[in-house]
N, C-alpha and C. Protein backbone atom coordinates (compact mmCIF):
# COMPACT_ATOMS: atom_id res chain seq x y z
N UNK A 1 201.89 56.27 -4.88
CA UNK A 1 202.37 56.98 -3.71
C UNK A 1 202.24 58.50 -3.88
N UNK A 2 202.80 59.07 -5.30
CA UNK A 2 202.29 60.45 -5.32
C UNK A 2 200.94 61.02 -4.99
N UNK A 3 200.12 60.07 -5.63
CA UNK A 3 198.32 60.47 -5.77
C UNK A 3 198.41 60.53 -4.09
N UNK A 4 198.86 59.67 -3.11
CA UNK A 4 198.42 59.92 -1.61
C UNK A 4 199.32 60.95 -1.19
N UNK A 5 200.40 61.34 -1.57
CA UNK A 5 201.04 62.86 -0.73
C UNK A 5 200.05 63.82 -1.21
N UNK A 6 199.78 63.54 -2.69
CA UNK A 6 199.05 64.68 -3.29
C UNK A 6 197.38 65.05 -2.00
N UNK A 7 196.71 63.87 -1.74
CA UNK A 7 195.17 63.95 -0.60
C UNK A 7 195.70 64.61 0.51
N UNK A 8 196.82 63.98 1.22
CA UNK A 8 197.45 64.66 2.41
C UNK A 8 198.08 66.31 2.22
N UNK A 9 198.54 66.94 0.99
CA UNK A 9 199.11 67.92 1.11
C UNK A 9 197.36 68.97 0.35
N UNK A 10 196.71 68.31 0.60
CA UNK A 10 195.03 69.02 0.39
C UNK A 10 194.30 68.93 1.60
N UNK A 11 194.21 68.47 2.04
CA UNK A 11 192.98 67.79 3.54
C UNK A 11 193.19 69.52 4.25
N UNK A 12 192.36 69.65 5.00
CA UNK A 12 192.29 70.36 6.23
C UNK A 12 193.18 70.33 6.92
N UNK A 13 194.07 71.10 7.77
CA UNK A 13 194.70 71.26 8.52
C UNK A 13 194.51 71.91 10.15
N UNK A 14 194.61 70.99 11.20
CA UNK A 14 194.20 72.10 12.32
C UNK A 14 195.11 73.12 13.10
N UNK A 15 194.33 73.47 14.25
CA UNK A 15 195.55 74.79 14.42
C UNK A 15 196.40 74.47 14.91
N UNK A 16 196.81 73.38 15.58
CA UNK A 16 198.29 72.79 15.56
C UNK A 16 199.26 72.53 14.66
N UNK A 17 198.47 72.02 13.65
CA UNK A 17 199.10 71.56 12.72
C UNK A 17 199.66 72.92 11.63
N UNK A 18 198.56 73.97 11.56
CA UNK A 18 199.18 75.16 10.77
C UNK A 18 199.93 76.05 11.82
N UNK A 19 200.11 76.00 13.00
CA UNK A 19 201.16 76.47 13.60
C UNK A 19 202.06 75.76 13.51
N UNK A 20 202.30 74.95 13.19
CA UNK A 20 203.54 74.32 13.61
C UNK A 20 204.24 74.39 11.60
N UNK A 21 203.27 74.42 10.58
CA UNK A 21 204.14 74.78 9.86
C UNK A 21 204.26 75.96 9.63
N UNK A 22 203.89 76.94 10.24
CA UNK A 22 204.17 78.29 10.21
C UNK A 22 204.70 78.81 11.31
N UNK A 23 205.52 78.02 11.97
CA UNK A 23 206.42 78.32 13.00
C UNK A 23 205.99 79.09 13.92
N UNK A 24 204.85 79.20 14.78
CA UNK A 24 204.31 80.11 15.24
C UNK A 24 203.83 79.38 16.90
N UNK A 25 203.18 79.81 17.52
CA UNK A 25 202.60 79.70 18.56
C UNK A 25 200.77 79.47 18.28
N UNK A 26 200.57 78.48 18.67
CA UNK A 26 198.80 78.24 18.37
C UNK A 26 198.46 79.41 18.38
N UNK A 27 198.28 79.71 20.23
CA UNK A 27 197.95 80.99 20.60
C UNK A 27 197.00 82.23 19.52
N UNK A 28 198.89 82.37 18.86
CA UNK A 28 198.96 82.98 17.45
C UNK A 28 197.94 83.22 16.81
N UNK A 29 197.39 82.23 15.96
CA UNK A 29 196.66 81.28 15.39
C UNK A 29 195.53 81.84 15.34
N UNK A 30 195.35 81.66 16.61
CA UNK A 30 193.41 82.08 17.43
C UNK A 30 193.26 84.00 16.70
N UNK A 31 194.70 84.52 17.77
CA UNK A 31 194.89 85.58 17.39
C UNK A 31 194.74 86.43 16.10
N UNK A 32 194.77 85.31 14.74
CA UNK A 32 194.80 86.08 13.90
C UNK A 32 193.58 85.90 12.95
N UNK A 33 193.02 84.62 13.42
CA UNK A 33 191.83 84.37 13.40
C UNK A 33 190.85 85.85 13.69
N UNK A 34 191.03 85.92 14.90
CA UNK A 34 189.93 86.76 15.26
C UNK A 34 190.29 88.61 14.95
N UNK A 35 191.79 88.94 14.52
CA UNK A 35 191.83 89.54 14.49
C UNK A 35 192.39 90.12 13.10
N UNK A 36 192.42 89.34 12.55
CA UNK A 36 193.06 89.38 11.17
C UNK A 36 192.33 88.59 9.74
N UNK A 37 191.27 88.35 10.04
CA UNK A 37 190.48 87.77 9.25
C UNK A 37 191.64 86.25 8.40
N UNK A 38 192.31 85.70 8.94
CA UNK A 38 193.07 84.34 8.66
C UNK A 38 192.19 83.32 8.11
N UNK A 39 192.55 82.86 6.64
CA UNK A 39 191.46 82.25 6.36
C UNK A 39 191.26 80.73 7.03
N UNK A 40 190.07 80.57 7.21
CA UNK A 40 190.16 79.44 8.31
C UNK A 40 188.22 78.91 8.09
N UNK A 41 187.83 78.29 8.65
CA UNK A 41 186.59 77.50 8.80
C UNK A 41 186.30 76.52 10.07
N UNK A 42 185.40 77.17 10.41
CA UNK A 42 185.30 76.06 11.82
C UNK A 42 184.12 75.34 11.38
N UNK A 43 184.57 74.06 11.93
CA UNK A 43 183.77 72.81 11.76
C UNK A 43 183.72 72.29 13.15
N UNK A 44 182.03 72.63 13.60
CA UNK A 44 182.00 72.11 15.15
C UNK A 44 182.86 73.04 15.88
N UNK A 45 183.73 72.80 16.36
CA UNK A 45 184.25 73.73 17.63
C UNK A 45 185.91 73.67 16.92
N UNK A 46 185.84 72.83 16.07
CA UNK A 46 187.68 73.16 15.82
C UNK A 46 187.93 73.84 14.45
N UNK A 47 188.78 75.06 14.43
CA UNK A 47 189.25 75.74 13.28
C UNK A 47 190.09 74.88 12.42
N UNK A 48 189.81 75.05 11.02
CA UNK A 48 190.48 74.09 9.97
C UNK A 48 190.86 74.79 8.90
N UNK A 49 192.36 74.82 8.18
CA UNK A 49 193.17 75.57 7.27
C UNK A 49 193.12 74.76 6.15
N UNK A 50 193.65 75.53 5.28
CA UNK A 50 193.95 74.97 3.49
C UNK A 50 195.07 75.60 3.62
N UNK A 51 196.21 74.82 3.55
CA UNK A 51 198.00 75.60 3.33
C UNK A 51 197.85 76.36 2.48
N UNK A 52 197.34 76.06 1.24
CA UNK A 52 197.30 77.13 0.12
C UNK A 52 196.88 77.95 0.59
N UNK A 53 195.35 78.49 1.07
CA UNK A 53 194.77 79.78 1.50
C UNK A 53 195.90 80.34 2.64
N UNK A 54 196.71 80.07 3.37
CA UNK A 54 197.25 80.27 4.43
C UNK A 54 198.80 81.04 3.75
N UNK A 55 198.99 80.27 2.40
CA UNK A 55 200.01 80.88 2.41
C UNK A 55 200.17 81.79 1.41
N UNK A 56 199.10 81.77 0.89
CA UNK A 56 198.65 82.82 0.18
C UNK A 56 198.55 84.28 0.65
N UNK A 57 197.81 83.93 2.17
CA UNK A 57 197.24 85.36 3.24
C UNK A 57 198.95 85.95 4.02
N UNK A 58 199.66 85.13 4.07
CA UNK A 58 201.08 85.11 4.51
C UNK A 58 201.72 86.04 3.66
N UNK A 59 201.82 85.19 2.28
CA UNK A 59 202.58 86.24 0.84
C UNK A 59 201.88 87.49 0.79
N UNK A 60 200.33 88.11 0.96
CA UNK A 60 200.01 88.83 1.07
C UNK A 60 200.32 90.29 2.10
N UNK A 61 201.41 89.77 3.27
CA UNK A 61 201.06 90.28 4.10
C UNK A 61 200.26 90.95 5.32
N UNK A 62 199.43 89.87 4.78
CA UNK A 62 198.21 89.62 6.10
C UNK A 62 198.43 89.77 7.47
N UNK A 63 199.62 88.82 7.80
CA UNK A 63 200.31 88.63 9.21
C UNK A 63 200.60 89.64 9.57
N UNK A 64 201.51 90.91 8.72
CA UNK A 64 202.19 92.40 9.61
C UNK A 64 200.77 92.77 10.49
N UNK A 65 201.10 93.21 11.90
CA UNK A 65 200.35 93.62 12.56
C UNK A 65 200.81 95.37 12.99
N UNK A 66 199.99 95.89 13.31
CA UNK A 66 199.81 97.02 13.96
C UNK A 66 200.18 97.04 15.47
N UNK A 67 200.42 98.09 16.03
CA UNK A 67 201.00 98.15 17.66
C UNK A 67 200.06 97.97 18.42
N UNK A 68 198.88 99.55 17.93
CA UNK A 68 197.90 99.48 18.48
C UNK A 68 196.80 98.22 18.40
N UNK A 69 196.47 97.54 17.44
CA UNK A 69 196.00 96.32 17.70
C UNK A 69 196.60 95.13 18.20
N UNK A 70 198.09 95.28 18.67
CA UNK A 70 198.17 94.31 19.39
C UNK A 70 198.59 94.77 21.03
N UNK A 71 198.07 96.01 21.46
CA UNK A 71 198.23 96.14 22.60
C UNK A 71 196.76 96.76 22.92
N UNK A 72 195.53 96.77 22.58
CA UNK A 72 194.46 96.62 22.90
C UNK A 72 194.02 96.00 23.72
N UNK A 73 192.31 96.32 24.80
CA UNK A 73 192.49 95.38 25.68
C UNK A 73 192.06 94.30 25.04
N UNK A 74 191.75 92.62 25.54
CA UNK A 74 191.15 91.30 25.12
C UNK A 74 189.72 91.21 25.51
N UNK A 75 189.22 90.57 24.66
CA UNK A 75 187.89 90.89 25.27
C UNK A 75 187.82 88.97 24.82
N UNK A 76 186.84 88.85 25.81
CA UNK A 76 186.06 87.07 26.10
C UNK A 76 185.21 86.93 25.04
N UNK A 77 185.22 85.81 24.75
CA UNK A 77 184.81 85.11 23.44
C UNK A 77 183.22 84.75 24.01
């Protein structure tokens, strides 16, 4: 039973799934993706996390944002 928490607490994670353990808003997510270099990998059209890399970029302080970059205009993907 350990060896299988151990595959599940490794696998990919999507952006639901790392929002929701990082208490956040998907939205978010996209947001920091594109604007925060969040480590992430897209496969096909959906973005996919490693908790470790994620909470690594977290402890780092990756997440603090700036004013001016978050009141910039949006620009289309």
């Amino acid at each position: 039973m350990s060896e299988m928490n151990h595959n599940i607490s490794e696998r990919w994670l999507s952006v639901d799934e790392i929002a929701a353990y990082l208490g956040i808003n998907p939205g978010t997510v996209y947001k920091w993706i594109k604007r925060k270099t969040m480590p992430a990998i897209k496969v096909g059209s959906l973005w996919k996390f490693k908790k470790d890399q994620v909470d690594k970029w977290v402890e780092n302080g990756s997440t603090n944002t700036s004013t001016s970059a978050d009141t910039g205009a949006k620009k289309d993907d």
